[in-house]
PDB file of N, CA and C in Angstrom:
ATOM      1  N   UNK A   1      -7.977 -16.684   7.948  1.00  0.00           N
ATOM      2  CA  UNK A   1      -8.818 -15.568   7.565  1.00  0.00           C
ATOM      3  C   UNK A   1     -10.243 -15.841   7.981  1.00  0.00           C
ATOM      4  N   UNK A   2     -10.570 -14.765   8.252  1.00  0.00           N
ATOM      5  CA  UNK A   2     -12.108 -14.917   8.452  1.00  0.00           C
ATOM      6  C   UNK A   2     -13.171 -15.272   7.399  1.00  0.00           C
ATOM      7  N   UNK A   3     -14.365 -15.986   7.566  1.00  0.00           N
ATOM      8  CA  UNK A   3     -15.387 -16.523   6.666  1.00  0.00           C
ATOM      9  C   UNK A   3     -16.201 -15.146   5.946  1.00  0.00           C
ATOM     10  N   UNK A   4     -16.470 -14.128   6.958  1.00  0.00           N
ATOM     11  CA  UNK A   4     -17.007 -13.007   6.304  1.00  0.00           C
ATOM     12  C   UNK A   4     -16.167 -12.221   5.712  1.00  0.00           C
ATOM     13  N   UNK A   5     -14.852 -12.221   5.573  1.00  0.00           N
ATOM     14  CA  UNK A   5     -13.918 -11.374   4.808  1.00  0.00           C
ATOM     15  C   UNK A   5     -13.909 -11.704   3.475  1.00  0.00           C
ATOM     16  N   UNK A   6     -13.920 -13.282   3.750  1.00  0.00           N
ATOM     17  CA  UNK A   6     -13.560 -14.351   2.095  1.00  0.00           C
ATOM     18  C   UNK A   6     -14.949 -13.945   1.425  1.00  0.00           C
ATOM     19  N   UNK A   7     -16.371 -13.840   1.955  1.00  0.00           N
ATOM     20  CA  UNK A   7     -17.668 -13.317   1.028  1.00  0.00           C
ATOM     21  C   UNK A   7     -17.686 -12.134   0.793  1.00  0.00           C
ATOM     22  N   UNK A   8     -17.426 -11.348   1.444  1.00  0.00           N
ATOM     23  CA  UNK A   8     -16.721  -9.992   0.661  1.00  0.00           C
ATOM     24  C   UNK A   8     -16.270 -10.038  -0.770  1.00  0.00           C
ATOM     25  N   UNK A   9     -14.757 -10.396  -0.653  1.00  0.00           N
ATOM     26  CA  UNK A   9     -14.246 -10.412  -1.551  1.00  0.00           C
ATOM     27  C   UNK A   9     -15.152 -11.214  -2.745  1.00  0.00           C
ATOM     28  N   UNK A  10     -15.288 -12.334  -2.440  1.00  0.00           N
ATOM     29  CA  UNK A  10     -16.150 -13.099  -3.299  1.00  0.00           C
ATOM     30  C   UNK A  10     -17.138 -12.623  -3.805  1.00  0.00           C
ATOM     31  N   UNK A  11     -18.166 -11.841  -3.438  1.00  0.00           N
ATOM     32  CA  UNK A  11     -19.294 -11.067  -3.648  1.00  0.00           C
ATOM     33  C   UNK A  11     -19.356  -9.901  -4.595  1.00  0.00           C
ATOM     34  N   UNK A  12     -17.795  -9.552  -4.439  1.00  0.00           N
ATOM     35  CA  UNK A  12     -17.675  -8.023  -4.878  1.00  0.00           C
ATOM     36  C   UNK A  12     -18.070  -7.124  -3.984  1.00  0.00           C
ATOM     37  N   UNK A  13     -18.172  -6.885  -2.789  1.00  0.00           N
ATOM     38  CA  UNK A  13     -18.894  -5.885  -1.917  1.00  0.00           C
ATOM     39  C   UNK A  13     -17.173  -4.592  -1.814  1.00  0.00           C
ATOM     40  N   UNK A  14     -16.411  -5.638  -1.816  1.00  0.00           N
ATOM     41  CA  UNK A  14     -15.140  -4.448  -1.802  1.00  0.00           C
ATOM     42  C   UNK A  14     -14.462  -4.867  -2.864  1.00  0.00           C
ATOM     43  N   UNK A  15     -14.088  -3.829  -3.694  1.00  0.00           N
ATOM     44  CA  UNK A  15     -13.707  -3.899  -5.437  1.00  0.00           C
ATOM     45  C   UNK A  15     -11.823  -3.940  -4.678  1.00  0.00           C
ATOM     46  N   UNK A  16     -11.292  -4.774  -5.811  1.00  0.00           N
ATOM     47  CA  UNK A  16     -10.148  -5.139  -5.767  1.00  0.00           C
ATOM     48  C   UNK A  16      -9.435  -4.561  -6.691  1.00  0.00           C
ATOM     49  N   UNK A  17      -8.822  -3.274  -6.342  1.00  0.00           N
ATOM     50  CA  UNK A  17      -7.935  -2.314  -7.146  1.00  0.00           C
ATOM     51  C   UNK A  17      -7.259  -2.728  -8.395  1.00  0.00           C
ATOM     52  N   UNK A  18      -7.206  -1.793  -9.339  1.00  0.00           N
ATOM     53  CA  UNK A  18      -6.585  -2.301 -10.437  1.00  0.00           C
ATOM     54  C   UNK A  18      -5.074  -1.657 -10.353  1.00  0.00           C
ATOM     55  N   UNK A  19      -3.796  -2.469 -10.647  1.00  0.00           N
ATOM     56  CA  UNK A  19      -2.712  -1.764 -10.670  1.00  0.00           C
ATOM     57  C   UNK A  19      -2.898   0.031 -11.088  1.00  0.00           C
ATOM     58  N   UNK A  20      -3.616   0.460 -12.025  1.00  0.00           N
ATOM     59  CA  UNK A  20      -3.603   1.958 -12.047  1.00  0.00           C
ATOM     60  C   UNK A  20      -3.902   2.722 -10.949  1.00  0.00           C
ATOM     61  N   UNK A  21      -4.876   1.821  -9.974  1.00  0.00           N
ATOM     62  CA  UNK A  21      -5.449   2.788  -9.217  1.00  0.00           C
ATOM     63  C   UNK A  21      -4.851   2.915  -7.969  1.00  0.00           C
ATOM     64  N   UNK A  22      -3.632   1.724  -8.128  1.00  0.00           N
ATOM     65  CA  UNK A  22      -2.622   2.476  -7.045  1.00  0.00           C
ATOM     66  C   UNK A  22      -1.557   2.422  -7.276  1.00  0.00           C
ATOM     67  N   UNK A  23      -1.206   2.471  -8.398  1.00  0.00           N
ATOM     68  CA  UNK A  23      -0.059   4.037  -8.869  1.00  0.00           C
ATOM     69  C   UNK A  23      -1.053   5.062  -8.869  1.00  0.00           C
ATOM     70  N   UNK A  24      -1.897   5.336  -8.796  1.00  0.00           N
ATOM     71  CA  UNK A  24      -2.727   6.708  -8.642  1.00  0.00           C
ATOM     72  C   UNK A  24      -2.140   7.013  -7.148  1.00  0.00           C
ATOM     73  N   UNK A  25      -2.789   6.380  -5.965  1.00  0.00           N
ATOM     74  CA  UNK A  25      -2.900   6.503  -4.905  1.00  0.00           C
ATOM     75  C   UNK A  25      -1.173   6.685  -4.147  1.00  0.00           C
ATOM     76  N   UNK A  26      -0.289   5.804  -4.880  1.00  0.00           N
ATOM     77  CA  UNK A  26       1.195   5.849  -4.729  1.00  0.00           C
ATOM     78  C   UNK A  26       1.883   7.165  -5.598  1.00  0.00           C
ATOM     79  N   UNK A  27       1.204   7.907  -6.309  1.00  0.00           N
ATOM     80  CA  UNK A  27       1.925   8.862  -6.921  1.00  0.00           C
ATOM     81  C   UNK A  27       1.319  10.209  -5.683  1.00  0.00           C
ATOM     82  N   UNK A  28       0.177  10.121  -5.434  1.00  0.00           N
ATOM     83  CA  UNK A  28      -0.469  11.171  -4.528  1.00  0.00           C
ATOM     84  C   UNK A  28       0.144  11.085  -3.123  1.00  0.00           C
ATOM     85  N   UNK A  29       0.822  10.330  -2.312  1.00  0.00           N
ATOM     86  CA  UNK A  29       1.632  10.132  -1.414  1.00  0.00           C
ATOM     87  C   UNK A  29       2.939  10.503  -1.511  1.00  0.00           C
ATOM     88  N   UNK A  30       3.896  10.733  -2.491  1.00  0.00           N
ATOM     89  CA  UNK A  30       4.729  10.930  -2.755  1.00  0.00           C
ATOM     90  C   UNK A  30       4.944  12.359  -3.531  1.00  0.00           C
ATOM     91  N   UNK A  31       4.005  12.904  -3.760  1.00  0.00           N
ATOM     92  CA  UNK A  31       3.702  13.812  -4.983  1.00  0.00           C
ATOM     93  C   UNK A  31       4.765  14.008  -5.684  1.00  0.00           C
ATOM     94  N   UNK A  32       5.648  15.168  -6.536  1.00  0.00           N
ATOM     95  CA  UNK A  32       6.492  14.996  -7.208  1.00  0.00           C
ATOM     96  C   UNK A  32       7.332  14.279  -7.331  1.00  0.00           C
ATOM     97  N   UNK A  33       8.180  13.761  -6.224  1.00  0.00           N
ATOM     98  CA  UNK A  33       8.834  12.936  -6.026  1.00  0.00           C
ATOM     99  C   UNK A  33       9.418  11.594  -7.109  1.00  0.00           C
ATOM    100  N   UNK A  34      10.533  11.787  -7.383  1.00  0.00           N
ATOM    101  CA  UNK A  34      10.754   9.976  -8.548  1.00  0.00           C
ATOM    102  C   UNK A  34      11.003   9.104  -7.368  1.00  0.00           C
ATOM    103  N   UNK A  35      10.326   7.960  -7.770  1.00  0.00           N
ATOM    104  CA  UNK A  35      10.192   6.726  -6.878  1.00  0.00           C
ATOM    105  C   UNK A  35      11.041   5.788  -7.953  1.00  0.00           C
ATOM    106  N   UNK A  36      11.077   4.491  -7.205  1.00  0.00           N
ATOM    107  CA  UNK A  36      11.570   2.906  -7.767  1.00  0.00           C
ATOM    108  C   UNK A  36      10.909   1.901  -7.408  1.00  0.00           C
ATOM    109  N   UNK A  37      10.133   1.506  -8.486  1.00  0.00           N
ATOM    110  CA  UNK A  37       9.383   0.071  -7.709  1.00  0.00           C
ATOM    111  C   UNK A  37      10.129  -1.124  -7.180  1.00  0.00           C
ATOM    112  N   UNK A  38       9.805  -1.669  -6.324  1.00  0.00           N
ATOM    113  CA  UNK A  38      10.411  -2.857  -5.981  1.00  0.00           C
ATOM    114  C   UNK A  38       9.095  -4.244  -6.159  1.00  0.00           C
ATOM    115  N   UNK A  39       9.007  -5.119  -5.748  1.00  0.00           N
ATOM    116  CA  UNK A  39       8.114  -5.947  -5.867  1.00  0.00           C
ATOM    117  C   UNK A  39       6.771  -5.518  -6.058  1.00  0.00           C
ATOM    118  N   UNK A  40       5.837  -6.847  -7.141  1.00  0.00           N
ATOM    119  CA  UNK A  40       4.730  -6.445  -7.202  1.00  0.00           C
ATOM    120  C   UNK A  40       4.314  -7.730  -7.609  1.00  0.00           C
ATOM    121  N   UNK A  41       3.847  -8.349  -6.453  1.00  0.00           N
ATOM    122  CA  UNK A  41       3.523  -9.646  -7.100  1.00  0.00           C
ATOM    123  C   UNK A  41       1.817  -9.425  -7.128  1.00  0.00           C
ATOM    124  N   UNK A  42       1.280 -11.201  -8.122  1.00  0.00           N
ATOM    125  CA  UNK A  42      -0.005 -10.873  -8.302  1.00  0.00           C
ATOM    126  C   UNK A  42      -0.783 -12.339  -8.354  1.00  0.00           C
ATOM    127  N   UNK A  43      -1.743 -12.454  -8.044  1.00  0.00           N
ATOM    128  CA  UNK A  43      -2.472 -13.789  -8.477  1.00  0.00           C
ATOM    129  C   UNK A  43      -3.895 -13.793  -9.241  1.00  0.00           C
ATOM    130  N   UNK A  44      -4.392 -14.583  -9.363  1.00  0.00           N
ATOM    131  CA  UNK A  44      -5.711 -14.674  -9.846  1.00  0.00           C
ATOM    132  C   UNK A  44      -6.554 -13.382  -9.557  1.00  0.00           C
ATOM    133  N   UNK A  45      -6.464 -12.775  -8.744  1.00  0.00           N
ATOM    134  CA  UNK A  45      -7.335 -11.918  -8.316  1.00  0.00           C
ATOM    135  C   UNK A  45      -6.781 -10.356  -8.488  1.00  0.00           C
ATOM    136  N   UNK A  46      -5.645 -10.081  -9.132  1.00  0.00           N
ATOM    137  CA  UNK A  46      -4.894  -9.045  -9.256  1.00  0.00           C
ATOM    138  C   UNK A  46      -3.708  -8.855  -8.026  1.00  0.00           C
ATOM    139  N   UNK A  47      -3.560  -7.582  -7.860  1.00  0.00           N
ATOM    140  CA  UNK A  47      -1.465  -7.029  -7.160  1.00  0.00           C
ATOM    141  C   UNK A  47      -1.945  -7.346  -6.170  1.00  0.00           C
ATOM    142  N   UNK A  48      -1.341  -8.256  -5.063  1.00  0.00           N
ATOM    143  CA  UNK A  48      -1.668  -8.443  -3.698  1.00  0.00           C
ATOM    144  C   UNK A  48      -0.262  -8.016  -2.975  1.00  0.00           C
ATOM    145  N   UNK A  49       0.598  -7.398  -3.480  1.00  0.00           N
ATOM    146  CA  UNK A  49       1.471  -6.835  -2.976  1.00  0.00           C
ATOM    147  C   UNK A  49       2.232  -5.994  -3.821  1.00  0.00           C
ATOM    148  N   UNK A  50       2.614  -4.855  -3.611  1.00  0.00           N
ATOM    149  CA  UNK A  50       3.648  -3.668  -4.288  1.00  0.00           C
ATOM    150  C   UNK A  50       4.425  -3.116  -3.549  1.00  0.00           C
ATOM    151  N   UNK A  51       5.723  -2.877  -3.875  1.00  0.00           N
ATOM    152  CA  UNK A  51       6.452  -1.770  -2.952  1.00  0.00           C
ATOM    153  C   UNK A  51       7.283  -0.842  -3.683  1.00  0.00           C
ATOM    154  N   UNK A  52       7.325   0.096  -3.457  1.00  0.00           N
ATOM    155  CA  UNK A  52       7.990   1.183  -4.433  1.00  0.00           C
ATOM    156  C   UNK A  52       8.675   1.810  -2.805  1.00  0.00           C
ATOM    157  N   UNK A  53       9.860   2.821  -3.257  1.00  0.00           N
ATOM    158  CA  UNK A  53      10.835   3.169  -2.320  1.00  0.00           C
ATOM    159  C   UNK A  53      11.260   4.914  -3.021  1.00  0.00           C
ATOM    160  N   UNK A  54      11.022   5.922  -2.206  1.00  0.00           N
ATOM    161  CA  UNK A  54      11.319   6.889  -2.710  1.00  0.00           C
ATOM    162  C   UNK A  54      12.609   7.385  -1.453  1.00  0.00           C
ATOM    163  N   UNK A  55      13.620   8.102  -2.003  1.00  0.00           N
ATOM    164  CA  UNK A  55      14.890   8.366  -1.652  1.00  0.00           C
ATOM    165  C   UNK A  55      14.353  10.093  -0.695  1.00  0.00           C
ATOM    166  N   UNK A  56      14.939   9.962   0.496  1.00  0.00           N
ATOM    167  CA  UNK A  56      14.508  11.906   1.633  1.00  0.00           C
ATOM    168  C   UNK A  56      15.670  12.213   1.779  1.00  0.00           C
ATOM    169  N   UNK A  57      15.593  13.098   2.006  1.00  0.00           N
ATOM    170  CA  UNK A  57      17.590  13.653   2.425  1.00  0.00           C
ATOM    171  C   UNK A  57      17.524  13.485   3.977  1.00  0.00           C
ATOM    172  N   UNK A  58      16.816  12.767   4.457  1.00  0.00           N
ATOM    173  CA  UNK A  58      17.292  12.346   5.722  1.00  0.00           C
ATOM    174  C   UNK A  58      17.177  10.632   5.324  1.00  0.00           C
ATOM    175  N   UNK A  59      17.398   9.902   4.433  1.00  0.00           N
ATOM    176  CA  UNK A  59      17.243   8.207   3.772  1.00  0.00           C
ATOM    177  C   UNK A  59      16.414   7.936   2.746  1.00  0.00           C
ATOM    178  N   UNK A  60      15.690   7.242   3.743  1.00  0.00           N
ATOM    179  CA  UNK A  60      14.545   7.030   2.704  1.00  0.00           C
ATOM    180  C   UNK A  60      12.999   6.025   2.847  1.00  0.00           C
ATOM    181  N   UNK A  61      12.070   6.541   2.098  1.00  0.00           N
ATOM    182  CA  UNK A  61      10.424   5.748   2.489  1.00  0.00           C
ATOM    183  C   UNK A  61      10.719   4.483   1.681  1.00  0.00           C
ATOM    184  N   UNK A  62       9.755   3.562   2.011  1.00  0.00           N
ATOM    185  CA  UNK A  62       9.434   2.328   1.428  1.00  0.00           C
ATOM    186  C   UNK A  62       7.808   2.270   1.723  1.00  0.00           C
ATOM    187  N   UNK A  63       6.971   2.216   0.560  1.00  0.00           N
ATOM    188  CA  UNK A  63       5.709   2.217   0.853  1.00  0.00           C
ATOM    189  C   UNK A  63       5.337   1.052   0.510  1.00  0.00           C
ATOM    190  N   UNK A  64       4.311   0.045   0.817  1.00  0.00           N
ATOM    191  CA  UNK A  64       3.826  -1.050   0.584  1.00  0.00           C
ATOM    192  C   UNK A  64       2.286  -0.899   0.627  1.00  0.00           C
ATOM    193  N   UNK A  65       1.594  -1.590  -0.318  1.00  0.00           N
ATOM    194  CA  UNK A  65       0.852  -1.978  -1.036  1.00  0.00           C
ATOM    195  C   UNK A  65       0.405  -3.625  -0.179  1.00  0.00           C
ATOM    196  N   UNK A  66      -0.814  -3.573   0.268  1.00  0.00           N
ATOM    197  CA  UNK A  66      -1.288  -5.243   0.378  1.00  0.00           C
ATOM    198  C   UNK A  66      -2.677  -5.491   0.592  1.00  0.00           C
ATOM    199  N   UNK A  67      -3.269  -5.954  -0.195  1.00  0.00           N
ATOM    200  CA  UNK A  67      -4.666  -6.350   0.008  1.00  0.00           C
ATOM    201  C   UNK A  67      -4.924  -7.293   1.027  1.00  0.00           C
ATOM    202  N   UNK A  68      -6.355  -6.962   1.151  1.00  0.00           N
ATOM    203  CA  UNK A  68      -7.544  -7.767   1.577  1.00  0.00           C
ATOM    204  C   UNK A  68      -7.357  -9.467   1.753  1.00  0.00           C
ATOM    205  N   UNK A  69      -7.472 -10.079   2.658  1.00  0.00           N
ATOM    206  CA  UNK A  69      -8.154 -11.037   1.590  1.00  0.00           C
ATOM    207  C   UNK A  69      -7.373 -12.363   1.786  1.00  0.00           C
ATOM    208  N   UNK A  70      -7.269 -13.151   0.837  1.00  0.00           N
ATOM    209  CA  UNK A  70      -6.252 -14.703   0.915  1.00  0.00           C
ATOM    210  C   UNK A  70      -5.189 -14.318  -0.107  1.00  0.00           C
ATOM    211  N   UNK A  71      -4.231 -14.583   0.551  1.00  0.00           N
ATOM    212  CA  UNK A  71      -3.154 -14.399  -1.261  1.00  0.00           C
ATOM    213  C   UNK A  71      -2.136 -14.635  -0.814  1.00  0.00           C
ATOM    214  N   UNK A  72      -1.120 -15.719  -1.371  1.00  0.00           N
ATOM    215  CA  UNK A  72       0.016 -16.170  -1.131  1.00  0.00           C
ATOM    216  C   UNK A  72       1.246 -16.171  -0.142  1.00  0.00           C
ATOM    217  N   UNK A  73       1.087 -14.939   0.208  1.00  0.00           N
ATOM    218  CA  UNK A  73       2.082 -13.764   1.176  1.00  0.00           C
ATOM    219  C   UNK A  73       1.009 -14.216   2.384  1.00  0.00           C
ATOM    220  N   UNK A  74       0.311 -14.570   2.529  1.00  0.00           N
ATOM    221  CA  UNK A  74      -0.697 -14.473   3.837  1.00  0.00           C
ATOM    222  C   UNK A  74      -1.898 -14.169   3.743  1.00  0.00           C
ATOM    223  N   UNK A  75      -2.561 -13.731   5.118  1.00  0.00           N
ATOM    224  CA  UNK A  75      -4.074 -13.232   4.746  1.00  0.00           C
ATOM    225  C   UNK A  75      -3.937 -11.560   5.226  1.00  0.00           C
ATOM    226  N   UNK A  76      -4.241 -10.539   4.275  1.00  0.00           N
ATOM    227  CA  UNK A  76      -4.471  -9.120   4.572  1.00  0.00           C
ATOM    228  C   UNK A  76      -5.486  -9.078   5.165  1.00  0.00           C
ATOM    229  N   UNK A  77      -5.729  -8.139   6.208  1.00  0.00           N
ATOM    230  CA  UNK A  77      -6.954  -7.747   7.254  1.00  0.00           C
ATOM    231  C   UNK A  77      -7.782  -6.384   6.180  1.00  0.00           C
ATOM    232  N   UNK A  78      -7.069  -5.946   5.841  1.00  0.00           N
ATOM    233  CA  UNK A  78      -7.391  -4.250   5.178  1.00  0.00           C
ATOM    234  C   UNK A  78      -7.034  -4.164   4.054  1.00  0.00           C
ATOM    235  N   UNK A  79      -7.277  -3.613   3.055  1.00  0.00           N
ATOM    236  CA  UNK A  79      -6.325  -3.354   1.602  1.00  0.00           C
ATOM    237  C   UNK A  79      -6.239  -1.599   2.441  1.00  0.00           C
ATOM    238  N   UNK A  80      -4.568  -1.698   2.233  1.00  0.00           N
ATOM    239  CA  UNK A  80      -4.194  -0.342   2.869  1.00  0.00           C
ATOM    240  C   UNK A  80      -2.659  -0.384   2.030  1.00  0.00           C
ATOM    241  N   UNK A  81      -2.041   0.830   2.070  1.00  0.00           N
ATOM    242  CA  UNK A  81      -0.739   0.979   2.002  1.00  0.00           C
ATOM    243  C   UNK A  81       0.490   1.497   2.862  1.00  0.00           C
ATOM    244  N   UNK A  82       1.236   0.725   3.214  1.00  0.00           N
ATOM    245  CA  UNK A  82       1.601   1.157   4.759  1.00  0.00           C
ATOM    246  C   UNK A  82       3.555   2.014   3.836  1.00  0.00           C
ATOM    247  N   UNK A  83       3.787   2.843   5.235  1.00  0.00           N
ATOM    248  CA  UNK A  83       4.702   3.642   4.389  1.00  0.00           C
ATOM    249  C   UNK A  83       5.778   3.173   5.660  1.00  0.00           C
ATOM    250  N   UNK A  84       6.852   2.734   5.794  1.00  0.00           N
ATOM    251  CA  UNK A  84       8.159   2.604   6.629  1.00  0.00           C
ATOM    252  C   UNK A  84       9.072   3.674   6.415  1.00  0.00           C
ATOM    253  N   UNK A  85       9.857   4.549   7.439  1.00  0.00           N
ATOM    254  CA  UNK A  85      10.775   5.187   7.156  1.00  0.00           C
ATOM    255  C   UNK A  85      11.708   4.856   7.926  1.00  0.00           C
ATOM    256  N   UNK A  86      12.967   5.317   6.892  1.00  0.00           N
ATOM    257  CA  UNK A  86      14.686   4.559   7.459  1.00  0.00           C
ATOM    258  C   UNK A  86      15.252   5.776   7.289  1.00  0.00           C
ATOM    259  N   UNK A  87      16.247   5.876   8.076  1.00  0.00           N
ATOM    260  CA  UNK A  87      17.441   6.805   8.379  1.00  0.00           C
ATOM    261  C   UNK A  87      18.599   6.474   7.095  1.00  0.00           C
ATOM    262  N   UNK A  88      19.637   7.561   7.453  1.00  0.00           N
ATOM    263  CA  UNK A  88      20.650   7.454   6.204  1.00  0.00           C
ATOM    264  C   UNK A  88      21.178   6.361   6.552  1.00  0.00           C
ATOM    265  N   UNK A  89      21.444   5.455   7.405  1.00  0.00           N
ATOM    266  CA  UNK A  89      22.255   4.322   8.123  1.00  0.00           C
ATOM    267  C   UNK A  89      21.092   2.930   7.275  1.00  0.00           C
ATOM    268  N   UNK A  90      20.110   3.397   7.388  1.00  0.00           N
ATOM    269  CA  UNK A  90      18.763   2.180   6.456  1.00  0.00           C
ATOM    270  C   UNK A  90      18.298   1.352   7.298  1.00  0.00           C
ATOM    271  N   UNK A  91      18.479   1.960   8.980  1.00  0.00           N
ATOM    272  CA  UNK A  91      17.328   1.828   9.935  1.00  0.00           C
ATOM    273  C   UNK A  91      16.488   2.469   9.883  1.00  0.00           C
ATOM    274  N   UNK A  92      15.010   1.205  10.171  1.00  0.00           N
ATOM    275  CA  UNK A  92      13.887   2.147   9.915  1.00  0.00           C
ATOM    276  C   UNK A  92      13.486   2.702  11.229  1.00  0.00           C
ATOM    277  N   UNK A  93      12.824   3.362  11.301  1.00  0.00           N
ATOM    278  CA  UNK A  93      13.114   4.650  12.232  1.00  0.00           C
ATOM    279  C   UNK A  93      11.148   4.734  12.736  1.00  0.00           C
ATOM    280  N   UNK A  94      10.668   4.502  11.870  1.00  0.00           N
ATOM    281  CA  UNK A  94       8.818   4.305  11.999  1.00  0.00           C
ATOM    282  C   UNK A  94       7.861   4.028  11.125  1.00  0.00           C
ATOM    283  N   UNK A  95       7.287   3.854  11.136  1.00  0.00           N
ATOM    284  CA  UNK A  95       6.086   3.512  10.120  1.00  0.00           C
ATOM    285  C   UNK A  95       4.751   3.779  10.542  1.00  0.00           C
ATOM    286  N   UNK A  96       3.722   3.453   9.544  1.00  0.00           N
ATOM    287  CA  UNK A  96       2.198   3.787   9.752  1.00  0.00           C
ATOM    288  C   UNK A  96       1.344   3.299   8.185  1.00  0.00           C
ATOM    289  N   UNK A  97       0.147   3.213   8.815  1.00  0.00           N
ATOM    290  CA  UNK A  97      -1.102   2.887   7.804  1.00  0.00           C
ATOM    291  C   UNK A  97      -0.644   4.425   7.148  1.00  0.00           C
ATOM    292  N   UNK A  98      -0.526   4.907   5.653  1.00  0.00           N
ATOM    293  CA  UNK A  98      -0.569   6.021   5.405  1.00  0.00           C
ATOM    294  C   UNK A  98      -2.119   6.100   3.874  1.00  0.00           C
ATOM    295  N   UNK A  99      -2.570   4.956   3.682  1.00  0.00           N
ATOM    296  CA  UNK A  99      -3.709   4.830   2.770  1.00  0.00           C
ATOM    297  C   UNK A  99      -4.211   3.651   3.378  1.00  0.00           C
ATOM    298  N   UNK A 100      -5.832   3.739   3.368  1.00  0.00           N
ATOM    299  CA  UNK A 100      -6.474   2.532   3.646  1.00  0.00           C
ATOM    300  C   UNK A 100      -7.560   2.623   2.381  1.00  0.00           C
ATOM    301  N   UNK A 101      -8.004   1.482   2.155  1.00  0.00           N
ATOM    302  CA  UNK A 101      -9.302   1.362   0.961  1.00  0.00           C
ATOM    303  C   UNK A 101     -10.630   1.143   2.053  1.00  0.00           C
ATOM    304  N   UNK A 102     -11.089   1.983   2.020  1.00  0.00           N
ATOM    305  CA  UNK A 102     -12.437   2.072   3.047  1.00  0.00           C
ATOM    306  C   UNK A 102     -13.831   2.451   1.940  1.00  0.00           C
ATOM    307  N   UNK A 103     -14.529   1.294   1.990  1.00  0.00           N
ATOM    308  CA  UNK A 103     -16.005   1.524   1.441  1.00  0.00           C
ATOM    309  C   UNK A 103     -15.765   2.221  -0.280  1.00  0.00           C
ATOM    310  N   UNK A 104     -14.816   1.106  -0.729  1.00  0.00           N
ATOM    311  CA  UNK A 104     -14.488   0.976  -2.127  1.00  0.00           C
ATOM    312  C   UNK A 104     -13.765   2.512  -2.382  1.00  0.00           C
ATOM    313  N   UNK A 105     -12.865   3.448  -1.364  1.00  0.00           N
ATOM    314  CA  UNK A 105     -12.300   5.038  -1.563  1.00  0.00           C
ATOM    315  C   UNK A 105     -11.762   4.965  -0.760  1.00  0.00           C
ATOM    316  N   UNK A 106     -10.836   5.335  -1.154  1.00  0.00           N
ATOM    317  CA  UNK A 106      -8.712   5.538  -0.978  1.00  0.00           C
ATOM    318  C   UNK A 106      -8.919   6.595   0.146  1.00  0.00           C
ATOM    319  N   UNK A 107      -8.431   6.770   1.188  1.00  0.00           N
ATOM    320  CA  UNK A 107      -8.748   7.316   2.555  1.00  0.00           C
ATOM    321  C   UNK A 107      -7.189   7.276   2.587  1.00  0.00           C
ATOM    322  N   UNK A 108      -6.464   9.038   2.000  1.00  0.00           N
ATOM    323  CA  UNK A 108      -4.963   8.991   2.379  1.00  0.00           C
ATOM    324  C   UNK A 108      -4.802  10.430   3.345  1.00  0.00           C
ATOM    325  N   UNK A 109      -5.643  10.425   3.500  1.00  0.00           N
ATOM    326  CA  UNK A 109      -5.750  11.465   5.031  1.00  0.00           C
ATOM    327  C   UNK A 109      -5.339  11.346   6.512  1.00  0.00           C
ATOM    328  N   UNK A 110      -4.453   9.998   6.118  1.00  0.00           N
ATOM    329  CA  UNK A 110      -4.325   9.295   7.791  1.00  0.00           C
ATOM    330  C   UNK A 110      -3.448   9.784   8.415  1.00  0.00           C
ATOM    331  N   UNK A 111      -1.987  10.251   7.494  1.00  0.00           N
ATOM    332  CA  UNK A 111      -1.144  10.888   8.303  1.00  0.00           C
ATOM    333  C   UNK A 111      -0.728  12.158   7.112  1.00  0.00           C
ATOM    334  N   UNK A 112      -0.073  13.222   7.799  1.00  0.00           N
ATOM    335  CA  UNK A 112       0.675  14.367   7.015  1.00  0.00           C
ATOM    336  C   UNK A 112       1.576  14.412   6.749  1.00  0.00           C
ATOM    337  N   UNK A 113       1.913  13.611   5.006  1.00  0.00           N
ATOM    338  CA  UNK A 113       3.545  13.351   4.454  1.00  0.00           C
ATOM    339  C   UNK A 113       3.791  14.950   3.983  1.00  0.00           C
ATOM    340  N   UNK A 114       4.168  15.521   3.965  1.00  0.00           N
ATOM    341  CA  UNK A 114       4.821  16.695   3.425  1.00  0.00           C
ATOM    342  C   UNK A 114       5.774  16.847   3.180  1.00  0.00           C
ATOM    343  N   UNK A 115       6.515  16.794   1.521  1.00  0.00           N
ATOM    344  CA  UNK A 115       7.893  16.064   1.055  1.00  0.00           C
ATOM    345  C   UNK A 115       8.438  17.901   0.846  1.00  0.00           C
ATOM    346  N   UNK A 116       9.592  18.096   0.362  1.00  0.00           N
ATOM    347  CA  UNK A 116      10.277  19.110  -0.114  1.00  0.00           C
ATOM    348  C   UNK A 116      10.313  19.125  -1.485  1.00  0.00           C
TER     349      UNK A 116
END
């Protein structure tokens, strides 16, 4: 990881989400939709990883959750939430950044989920 990423974090210059505030950000991606969480691990510093999985009638999403920063799993470049999609077979089929945390605000304008 980089030296200016680690004073960031250290500094507080980019605030390190609290589990509510992304189930906020994970319920607004999905909108009505019932989801299932899957992993959510955490360390000293709060969730450095989440994944919740919502079911499409063409399979199904898996969205992930990963910070910034140093944390067990590796080093995150971005606190973003990236969304994978799989076919009915549970090949995934594509993915994308679909939330990034930019200048301490949830930026989920990146792509157009539009569920049924």
């Amino acid at each position: 990881m980089t030296e200016g990423l680690s004073k960031k974090l250290e500094t507080g210059s980019e605030n390190i989400p609290t589990p509510e505030e992304i189930a906020t950000v994970f319920e607004e991606l999905v909108g009505s939709k019932e989801y299932t969480e899957g992993r959510k691990l955490e360390d000293e510093l709060g969730v450095y990883l989440w994944e919740i999985r919502m079911e499409t009638e063409d399979g199904h999403t898996e969205y992930e959750y990963n910070r910034a920063g140093p944390n067990p799993k590796g080093k995150g470049l971005q606190t973003a939430i990236y969304a994978t999609f799989y076919d009915n077979d549970g090949i995934p089929i594509s993915g994308s950044s679909v939330a990034k945390l930019i200048n301490n605000k949830w930026n989920t304008e990146l792509l157009d989920l539009q569920f049924p």
